[in-house]
N, C-alpha and C. Protein backbone atom coordinates (compact mmCIF):
# COMPACT_ATOMS: atom_id res chain seq x y z
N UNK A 1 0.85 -1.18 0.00
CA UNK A 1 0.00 0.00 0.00
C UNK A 1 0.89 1.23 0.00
N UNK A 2 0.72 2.28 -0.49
CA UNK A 2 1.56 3.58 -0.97
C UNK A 2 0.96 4.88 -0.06
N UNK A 3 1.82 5.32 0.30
CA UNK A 3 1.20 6.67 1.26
C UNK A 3 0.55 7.89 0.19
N UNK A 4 -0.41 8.34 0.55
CA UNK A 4 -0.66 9.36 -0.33
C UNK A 4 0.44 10.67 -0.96
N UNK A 5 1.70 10.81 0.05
CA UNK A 5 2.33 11.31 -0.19
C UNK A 5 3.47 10.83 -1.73
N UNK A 6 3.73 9.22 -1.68
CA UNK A 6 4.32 8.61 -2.51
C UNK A 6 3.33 8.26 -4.27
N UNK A 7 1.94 8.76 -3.63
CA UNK A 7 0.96 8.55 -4.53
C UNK A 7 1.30 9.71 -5.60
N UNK A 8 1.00 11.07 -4.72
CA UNK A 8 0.99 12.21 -5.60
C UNK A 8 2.38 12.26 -5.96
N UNK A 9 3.76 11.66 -5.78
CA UNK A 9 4.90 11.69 -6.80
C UNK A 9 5.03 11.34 -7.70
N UNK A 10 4.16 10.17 -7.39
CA UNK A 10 4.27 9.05 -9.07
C UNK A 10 3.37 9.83 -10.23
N UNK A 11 2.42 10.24 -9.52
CA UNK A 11 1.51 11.74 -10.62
C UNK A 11 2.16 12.57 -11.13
N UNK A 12 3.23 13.02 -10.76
CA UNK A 12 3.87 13.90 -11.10
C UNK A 12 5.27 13.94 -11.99
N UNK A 13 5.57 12.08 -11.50
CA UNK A 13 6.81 12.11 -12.29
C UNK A 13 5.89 11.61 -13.94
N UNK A 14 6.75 12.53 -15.01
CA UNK A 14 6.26 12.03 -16.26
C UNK A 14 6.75 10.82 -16.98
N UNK A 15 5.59 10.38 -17.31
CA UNK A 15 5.95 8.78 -17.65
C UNK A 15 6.34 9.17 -19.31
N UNK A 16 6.80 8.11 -19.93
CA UNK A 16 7.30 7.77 -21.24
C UNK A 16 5.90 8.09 -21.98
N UNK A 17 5.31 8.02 -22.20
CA UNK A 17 4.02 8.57 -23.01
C UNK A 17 3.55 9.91 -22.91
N UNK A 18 4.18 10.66 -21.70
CA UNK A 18 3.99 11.81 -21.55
C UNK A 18 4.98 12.68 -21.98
N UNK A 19 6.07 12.03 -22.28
CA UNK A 19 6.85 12.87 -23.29
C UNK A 19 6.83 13.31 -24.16
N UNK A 20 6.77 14.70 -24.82
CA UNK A 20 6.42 15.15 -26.25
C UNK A 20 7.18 14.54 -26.84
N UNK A 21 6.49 14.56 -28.31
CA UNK A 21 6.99 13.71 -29.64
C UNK A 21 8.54 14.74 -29.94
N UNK A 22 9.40 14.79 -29.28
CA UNK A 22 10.83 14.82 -29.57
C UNK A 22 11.86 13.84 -29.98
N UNK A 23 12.29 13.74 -31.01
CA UNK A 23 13.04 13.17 -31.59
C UNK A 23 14.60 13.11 -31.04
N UNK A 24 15.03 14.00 -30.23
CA UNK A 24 16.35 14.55 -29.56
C UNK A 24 16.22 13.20 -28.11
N UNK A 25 14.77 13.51 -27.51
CA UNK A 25 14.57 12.82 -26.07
C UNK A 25 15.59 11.09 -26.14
N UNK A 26 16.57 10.86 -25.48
CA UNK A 26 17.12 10.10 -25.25
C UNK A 26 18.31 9.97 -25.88
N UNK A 27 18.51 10.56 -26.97
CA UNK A 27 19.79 10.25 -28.00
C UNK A 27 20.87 10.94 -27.48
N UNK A 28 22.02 9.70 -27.46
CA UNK A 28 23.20 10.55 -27.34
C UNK A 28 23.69 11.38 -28.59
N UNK A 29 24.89 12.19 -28.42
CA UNK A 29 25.56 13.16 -29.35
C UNK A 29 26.19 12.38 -30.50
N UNK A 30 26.58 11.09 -29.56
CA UNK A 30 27.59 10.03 -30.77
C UNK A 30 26.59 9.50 -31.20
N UNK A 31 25.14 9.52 -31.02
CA UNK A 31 24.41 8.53 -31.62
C UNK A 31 23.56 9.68 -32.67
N UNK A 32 23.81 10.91 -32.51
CA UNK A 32 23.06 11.61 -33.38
C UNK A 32 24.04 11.88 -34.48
N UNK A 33 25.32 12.09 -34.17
CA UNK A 33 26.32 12.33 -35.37
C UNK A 33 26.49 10.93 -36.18
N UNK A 34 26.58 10.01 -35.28
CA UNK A 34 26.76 8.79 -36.12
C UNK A 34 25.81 8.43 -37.27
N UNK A 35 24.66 8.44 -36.84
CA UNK A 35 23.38 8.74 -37.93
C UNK A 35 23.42 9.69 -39.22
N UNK A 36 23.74 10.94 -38.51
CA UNK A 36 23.98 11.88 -39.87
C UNK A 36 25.42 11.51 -40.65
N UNK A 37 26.23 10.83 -40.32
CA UNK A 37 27.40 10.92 -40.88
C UNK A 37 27.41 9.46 -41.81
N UNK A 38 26.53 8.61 -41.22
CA UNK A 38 26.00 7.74 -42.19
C UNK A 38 24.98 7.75 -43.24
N UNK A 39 24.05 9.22 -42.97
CA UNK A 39 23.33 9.33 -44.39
C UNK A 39 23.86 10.48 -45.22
N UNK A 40 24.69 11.17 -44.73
CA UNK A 40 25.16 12.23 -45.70
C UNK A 40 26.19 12.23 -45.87
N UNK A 41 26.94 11.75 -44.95
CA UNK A 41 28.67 11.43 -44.94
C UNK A 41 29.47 12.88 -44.60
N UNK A 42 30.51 12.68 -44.60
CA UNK A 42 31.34 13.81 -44.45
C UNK A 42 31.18 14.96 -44.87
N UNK A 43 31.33 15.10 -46.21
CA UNK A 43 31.23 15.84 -47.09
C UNK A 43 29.44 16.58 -47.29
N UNK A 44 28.39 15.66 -47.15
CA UNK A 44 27.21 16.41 -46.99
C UNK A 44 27.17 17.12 -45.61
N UNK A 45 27.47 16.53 -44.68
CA UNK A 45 27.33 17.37 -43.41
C UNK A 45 28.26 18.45 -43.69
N UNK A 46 29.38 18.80 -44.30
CA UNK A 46 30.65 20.11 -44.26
C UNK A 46 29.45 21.11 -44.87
N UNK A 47 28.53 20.55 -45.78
CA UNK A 47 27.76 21.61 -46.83
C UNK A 47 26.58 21.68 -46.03
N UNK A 48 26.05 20.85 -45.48
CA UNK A 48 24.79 21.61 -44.77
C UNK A 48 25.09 22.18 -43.35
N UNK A 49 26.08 22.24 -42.36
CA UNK A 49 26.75 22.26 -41.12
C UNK A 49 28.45 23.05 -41.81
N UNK A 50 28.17 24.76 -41.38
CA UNK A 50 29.62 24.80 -42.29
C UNK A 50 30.77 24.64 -40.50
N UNK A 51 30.98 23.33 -40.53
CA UNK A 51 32.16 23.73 -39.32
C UNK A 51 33.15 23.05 -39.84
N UNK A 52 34.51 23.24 -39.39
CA UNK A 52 35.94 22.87 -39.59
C UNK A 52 35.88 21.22 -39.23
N UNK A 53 35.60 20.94 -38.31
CA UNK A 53 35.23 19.43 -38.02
C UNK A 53 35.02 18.49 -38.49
N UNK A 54 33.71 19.17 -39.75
CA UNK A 54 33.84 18.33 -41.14
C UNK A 54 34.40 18.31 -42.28
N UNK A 55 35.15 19.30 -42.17
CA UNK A 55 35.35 19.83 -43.81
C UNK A 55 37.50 19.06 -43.33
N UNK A 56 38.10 19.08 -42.76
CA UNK A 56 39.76 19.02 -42.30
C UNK A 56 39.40 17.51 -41.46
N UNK A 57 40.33 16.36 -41.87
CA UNK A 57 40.28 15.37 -41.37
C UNK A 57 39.29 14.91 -39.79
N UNK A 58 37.84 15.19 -40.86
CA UNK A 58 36.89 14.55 -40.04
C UNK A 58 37.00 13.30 -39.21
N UNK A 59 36.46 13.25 -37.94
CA UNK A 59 36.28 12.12 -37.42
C UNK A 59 35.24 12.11 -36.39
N UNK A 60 34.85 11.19 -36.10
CA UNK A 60 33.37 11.26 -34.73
C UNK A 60 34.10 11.76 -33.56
N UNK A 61 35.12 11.06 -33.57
CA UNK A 61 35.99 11.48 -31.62
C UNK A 61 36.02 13.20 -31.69
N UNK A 62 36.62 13.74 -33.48
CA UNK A 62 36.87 15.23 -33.19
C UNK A 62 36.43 15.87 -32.94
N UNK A 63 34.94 15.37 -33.48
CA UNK A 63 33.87 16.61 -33.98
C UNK A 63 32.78 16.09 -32.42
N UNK A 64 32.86 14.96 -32.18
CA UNK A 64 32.06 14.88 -30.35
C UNK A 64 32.85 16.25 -29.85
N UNK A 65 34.04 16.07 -29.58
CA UNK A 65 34.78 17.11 -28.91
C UNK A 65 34.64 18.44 -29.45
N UNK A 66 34.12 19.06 -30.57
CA UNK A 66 34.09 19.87 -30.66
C UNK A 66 32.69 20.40 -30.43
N UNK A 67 31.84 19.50 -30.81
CA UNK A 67 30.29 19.84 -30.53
C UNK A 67 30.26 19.94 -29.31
N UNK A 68 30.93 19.60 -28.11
CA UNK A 68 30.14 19.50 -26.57
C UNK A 68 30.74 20.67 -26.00
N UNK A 69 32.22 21.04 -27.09
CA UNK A 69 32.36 22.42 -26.17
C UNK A 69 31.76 23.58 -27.32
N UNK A 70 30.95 23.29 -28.10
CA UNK A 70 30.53 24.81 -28.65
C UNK A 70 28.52 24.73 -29.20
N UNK A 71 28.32 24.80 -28.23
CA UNK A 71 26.75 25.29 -28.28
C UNK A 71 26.67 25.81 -29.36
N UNK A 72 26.38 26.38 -30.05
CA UNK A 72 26.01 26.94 -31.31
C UNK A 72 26.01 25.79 -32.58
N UNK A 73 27.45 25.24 -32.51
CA UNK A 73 27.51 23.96 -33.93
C UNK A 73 26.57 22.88 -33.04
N UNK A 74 26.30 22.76 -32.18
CA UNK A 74 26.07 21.75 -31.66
C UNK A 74 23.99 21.60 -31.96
N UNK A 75 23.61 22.76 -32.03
CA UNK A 75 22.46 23.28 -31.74
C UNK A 75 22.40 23.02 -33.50
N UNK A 76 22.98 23.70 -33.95
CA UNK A 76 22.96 22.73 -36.03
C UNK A 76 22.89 22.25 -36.25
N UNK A 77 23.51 20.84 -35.16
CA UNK A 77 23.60 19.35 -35.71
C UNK A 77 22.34 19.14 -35.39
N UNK A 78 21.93 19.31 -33.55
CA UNK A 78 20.51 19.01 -33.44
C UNK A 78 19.31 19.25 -34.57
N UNK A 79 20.01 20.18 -34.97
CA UNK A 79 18.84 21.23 -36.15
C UNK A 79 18.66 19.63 -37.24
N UNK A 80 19.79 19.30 -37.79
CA UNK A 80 19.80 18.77 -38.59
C UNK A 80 18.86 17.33 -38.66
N UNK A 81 19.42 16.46 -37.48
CA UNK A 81 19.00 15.51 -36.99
C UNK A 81 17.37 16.03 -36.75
N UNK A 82 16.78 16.30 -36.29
CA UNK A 82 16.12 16.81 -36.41
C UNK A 82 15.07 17.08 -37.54
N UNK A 83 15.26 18.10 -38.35
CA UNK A 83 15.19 17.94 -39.71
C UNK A 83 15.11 17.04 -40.53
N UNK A 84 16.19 15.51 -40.65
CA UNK A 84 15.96 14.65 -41.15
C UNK A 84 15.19 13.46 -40.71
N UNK A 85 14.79 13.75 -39.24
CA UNK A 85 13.71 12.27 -39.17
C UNK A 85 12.14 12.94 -38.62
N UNK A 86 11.88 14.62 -39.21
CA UNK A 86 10.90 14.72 -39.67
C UNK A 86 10.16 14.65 -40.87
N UNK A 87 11.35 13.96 -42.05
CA UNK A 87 11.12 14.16 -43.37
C UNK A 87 10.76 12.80 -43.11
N UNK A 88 11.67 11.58 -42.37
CA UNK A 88 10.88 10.49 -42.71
C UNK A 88 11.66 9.32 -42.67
């Protein structure tokens, strides 16, 4: 039996169905670059994402490291990812 106090938490914590339809919710950074870098590859991400990361001996380790310290490219990629699994 649950105290009413432990009752009204479980109300409150949001369950998995109550999560908006976000596409970002759960994905890691390596799991969102890895995705885009497998449908557009290197070279499409340098042209839709203009950062140095992709365009000068790309790699996932570089460009993790560069996305986690710069908010802005990082917020592009989301854009991107994003973008591509609302198309489908």
């Amino acid at each position: 039996m649950s105290t009413p106090a432990a009752r009204a938490a479980s109300a409150r914590a949001p369950s998995v169905s109550a999560t908006p339809n976000d596409p970002l919710h759960g994905v890691t950074l390596e799991a969102i670059l890895t995705e885009l870098h497998a449908h557009y590859g290197w070279d499409g991400l340098a042209q839709r994402v203009d950062i140095r990361c992709f365009k000068s001996e790309p790699s996932i380790k570089s460009s993790l490291k560069f996305l986690r310290k710069t908010p802005w490219a990082r917020q592009k990629v989301e854009a991107l990812f994003v973008q591509l699994h609302r198309r489908g």
